[in-house]
N, C-alpha and C. Protein backbone atom coordinates (compact mmCIF):
# COMPACT_ATOMS: atom_id res chain seq x y z
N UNK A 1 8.78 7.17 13.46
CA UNK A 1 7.46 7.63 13.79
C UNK A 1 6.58 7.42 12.55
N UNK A 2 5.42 7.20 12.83
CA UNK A 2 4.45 6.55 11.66
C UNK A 2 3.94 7.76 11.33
N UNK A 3 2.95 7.73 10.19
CA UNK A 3 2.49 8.72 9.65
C UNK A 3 1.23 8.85 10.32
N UNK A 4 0.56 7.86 10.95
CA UNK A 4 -0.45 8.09 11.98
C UNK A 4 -0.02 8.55 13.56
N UNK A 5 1.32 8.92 13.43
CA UNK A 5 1.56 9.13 15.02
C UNK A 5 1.41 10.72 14.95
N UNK A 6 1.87 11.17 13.44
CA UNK A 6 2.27 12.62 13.37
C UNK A 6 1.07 12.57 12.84
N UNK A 7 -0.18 12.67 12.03
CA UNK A 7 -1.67 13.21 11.68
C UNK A 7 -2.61 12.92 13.07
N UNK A 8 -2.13 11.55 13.32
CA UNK A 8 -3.66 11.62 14.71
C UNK A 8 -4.74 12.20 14.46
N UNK A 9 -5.13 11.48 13.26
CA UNK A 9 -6.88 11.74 12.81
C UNK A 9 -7.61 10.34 13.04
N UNK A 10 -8.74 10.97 14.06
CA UNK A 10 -9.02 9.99 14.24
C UNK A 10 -10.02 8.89 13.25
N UNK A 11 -10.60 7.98 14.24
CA UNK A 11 -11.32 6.87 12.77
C UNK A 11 -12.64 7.52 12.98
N UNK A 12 -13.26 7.80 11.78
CA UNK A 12 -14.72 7.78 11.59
C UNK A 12 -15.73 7.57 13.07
N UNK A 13 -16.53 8.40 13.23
CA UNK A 13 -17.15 8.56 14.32
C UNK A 13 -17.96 7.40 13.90
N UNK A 14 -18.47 6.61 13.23
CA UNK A 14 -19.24 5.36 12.99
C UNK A 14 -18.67 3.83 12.99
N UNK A 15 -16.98 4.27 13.49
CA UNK A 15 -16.16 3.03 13.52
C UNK A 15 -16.52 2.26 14.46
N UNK A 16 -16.94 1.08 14.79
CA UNK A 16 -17.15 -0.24 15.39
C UNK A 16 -15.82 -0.67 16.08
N UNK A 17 -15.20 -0.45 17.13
CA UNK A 17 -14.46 -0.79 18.01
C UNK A 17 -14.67 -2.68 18.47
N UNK A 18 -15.02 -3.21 17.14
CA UNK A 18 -15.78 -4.83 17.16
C UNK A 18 -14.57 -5.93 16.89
N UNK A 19 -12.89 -5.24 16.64
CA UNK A 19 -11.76 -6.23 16.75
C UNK A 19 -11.08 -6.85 17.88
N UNK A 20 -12.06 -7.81 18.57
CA UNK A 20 -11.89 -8.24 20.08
C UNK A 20 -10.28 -9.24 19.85
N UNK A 21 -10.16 -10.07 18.74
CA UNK A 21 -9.15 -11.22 18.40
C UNK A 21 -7.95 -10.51 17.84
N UNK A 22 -7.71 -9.17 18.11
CA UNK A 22 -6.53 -9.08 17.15
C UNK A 22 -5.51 -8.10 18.57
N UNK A 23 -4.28 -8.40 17.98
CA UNK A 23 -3.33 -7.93 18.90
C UNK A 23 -2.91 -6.11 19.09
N UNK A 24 -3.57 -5.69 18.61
CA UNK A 24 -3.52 -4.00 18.83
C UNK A 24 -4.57 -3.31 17.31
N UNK A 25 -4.70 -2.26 17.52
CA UNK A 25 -5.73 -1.60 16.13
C UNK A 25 -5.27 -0.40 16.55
N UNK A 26 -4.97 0.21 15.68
CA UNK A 26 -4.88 1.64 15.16
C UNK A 26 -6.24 2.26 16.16
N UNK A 27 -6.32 3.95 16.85
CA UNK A 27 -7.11 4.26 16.57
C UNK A 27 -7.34 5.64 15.74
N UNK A 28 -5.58 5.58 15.12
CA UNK A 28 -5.99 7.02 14.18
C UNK A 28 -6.44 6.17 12.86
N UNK A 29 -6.62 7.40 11.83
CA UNK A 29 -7.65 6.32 10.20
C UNK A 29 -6.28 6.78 9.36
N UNK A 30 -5.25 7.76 9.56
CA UNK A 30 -4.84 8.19 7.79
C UNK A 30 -3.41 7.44 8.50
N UNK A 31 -2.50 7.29 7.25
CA UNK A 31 -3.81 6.91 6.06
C UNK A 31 -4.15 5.06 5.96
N UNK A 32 -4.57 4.76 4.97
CA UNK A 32 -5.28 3.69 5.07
C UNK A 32 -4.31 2.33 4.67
N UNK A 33 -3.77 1.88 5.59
CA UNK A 33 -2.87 0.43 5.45
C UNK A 33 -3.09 -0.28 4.30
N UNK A 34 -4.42 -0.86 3.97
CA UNK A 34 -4.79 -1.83 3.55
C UNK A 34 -4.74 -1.15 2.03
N UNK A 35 -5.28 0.24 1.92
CA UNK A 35 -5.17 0.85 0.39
C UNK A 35 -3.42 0.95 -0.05
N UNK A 36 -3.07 1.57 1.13
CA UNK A 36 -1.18 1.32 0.87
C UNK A 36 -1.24 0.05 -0.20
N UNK A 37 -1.01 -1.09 0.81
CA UNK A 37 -0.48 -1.96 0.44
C UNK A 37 -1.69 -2.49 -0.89
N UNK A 38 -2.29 -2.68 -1.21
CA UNK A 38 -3.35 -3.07 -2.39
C UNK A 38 -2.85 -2.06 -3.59
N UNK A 39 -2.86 -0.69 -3.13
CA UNK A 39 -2.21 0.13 -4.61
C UNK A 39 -0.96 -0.50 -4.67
N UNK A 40 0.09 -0.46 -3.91
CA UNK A 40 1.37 -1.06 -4.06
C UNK A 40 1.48 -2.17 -4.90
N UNK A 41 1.13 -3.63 -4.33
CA UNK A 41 0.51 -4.92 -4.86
C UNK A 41 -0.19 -4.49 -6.45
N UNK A 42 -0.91 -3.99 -6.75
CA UNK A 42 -1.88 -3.91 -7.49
C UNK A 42 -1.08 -2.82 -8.70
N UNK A 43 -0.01 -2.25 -8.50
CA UNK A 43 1.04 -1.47 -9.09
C UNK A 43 2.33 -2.45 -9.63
N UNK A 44 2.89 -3.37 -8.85
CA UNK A 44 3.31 -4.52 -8.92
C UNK A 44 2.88 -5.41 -9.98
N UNK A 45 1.75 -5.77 -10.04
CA UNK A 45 1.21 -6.95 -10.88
C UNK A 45 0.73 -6.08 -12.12
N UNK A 46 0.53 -5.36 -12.34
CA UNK A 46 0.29 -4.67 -13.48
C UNK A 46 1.65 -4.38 -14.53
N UNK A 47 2.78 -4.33 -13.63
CA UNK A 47 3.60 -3.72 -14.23
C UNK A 47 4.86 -4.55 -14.70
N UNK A 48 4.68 -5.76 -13.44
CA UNK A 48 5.85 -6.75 -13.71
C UNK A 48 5.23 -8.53 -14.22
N UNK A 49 3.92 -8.54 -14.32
CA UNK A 49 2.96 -9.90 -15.04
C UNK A 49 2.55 -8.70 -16.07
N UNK A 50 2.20 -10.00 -16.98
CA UNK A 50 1.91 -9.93 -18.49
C UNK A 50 0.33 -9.97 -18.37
N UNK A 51 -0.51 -9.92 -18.73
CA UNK A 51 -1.66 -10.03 -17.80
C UNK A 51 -2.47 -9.80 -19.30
N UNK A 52 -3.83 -10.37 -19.41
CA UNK A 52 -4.71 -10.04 -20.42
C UNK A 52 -5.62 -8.94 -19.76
N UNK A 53 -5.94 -8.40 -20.62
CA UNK A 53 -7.23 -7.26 -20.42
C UNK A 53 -8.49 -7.54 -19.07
N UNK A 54 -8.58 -8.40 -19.45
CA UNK A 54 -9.48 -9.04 -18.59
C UNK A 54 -8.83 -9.33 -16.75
N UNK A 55 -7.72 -9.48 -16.79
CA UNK A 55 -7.42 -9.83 -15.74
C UNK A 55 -6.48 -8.31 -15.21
N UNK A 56 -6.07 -7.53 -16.30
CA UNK A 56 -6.36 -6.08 -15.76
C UNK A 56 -6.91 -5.34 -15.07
N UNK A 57 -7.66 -5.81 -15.79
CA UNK A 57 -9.78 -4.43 -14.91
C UNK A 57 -9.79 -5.43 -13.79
N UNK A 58 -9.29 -6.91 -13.31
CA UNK A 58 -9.93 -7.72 -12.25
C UNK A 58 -8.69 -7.19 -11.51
N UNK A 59 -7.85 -6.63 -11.65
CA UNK A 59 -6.72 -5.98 -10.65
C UNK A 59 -6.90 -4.28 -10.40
N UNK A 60 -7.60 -3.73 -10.83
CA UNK A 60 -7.71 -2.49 -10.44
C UNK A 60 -9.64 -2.70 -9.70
N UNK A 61 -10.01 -3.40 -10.58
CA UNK A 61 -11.36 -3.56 -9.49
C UNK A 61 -11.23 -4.36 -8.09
N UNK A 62 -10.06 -5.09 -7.97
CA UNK A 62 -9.81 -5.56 -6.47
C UNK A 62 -9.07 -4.34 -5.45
N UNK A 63 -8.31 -3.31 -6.19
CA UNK A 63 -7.30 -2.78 -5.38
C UNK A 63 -8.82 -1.38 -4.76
N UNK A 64 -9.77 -0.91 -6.21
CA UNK A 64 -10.35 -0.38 -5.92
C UNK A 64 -11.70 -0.94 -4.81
N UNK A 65 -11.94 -1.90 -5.07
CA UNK A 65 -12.50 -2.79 -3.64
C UNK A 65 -12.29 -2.78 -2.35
N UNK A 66 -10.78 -3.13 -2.03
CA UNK A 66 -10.57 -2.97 -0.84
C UNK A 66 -10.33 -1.29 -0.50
N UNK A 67 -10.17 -0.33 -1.15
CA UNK A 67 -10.52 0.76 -0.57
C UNK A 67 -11.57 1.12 -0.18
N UNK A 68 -12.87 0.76 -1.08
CA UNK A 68 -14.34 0.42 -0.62
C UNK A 68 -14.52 -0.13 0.75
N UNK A 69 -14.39 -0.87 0.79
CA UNK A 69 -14.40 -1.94 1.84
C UNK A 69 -13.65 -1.23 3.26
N UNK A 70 -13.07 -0.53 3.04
CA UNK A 70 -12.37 -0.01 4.12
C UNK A 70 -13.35 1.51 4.76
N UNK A 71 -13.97 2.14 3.64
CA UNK A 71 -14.50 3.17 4.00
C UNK A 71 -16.19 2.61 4.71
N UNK A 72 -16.62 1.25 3.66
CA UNK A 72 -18.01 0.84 3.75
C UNK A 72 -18.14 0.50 5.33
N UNK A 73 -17.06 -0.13 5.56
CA UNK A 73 -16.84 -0.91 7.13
C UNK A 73 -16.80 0.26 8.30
N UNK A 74 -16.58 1.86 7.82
CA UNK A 74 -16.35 2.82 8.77
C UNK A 74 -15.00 2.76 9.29
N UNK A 75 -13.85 1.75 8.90
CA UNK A 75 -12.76 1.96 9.50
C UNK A 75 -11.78 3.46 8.89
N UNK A 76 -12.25 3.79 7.79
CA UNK A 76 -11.39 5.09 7.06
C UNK A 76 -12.74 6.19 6.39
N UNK A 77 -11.90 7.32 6.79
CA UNK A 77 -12.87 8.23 5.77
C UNK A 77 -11.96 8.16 4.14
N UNK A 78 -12.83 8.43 2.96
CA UNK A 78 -13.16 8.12 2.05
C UNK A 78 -11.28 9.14 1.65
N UNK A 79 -10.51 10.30 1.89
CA UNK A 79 -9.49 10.91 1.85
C UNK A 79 -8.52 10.34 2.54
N UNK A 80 -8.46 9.52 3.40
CA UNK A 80 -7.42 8.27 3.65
C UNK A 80 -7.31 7.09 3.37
N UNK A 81 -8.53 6.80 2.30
CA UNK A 81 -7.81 5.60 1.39
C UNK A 81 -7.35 6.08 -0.41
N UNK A 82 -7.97 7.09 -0.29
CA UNK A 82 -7.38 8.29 -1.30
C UNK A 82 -5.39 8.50 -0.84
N UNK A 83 -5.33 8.78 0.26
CA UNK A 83 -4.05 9.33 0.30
C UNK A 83 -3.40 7.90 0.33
N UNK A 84 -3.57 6.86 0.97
CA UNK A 84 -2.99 5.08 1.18
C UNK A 84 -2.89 4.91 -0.20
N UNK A 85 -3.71 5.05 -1.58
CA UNK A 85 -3.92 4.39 -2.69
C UNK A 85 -2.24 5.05 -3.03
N UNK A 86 -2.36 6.78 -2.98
CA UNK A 86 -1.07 7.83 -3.31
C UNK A 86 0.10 7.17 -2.97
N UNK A 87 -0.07 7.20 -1.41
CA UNK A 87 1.33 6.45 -0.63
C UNK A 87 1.38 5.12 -1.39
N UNK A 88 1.01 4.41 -1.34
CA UNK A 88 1.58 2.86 -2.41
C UNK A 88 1.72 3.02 -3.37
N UNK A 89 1.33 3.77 -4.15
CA UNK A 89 1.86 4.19 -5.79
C UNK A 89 3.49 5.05 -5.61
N UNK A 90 3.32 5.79 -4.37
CA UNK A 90 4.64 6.27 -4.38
C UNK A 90 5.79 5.53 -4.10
N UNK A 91 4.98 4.31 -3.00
CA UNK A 91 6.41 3.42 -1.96
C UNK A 91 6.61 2.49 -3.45
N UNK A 92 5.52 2.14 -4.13
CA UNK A 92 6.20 0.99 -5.95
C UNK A 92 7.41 2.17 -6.33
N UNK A 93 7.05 3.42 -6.82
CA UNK A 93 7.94 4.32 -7.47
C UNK A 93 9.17 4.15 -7.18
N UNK A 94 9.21 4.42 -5.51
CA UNK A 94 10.72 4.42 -4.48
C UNK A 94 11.59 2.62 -5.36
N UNK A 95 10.72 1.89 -4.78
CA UNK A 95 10.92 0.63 -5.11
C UNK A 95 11.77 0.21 -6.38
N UNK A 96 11.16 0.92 -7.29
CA UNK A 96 11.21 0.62 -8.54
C UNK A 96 12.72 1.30 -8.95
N UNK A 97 12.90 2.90 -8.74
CA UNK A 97 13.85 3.56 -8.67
C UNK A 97 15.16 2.88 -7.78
N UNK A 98 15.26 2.45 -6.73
CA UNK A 98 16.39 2.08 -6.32
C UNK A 98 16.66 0.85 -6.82
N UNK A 99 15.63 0.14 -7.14
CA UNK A 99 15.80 -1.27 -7.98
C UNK A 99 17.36 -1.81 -8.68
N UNK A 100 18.11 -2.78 -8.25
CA UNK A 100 19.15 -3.03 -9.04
C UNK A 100 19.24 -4.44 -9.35
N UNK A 101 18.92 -4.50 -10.88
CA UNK A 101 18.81 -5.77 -11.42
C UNK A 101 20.12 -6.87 -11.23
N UNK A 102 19.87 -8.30 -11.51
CA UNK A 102 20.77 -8.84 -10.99
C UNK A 102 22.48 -8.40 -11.19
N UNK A 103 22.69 -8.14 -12.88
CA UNK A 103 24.07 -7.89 -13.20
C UNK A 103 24.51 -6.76 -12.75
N UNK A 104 23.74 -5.56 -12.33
CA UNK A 104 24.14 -4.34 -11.96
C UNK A 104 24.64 -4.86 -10.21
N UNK A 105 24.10 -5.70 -9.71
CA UNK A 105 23.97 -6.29 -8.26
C UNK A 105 25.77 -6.63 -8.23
N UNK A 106 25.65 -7.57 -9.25
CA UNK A 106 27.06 -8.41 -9.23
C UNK A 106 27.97 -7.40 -9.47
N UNK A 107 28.07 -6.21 -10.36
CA UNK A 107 29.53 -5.48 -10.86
C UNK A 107 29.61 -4.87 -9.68
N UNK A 108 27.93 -4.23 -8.76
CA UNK A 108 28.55 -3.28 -7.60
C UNK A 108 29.16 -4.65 -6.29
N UNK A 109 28.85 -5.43 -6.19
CA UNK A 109 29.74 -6.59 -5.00
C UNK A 109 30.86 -6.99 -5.57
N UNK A 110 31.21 -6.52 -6.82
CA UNK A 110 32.59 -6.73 -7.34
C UNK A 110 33.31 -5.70 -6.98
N UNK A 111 32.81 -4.05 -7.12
CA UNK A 111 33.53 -3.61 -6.86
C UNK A 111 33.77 -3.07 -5.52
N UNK A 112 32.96 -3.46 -4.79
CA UNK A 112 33.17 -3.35 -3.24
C UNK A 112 33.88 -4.34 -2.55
N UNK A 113 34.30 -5.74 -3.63
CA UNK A 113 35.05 -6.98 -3.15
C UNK A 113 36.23 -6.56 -3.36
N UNK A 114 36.36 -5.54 -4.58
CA UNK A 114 37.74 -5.11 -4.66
C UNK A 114 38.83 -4.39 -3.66
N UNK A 115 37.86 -3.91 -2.88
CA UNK A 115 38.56 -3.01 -2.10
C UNK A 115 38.96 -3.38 -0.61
């Protein structure tokens, strides 16, 4: 069950029902897909590229963009791309934590080959 099946908040009373080409749309707003995945992404590249200063601020001003963009368009209120930005910083965390680099990969299929 999704996290929009259990909140069922709906979208912004100013949302534009204007996605005629696409194969289904949400009509609850929390939280916000697109901020998910952009904090996630945007948590990602910060942490695993080497990146100059400059191309820093151009990764937190894109991730912070498309949360813009999501509220400007009326598809989210402004606290569900707040909570989407949370949730993708948390799903990198999860990510990151179960993470098992290659050699740790190989000793555990060794020792599960053993048996």
């Amino acid at each position: 069950m999704t996290t929009c099946a259990v909140v069922r908040r709906r979208r912004p009373s100013h949302n534009q029902m204007d996605m005629f080409a696409t194969f289904s749309e949400d009509r609850y707003s929390l939280p916000s897909g697109h901020a998910t995945r952009a904090a996630m992404c945007g948590r990602f590249l910060l942490a695993h590229l080497v990146l100059a200063t400059p191309l820093r601020v151009l990764v937190f001003l894109w991730v912070g963009l498309v949360g813009l963009s999501r509220v400007l368009l009326g598809r989210h209120h402004v606290t569900d791309v707040l909570f989407g930005f949370w949730m993708g910083y948390c799903q990198y965390k999860l990510v990151e934590i179960l993470w098992l680099s290659p050699p740790a990969l190989q000793g555990l299929l060794g020792h599960l080959a053993a048996f």
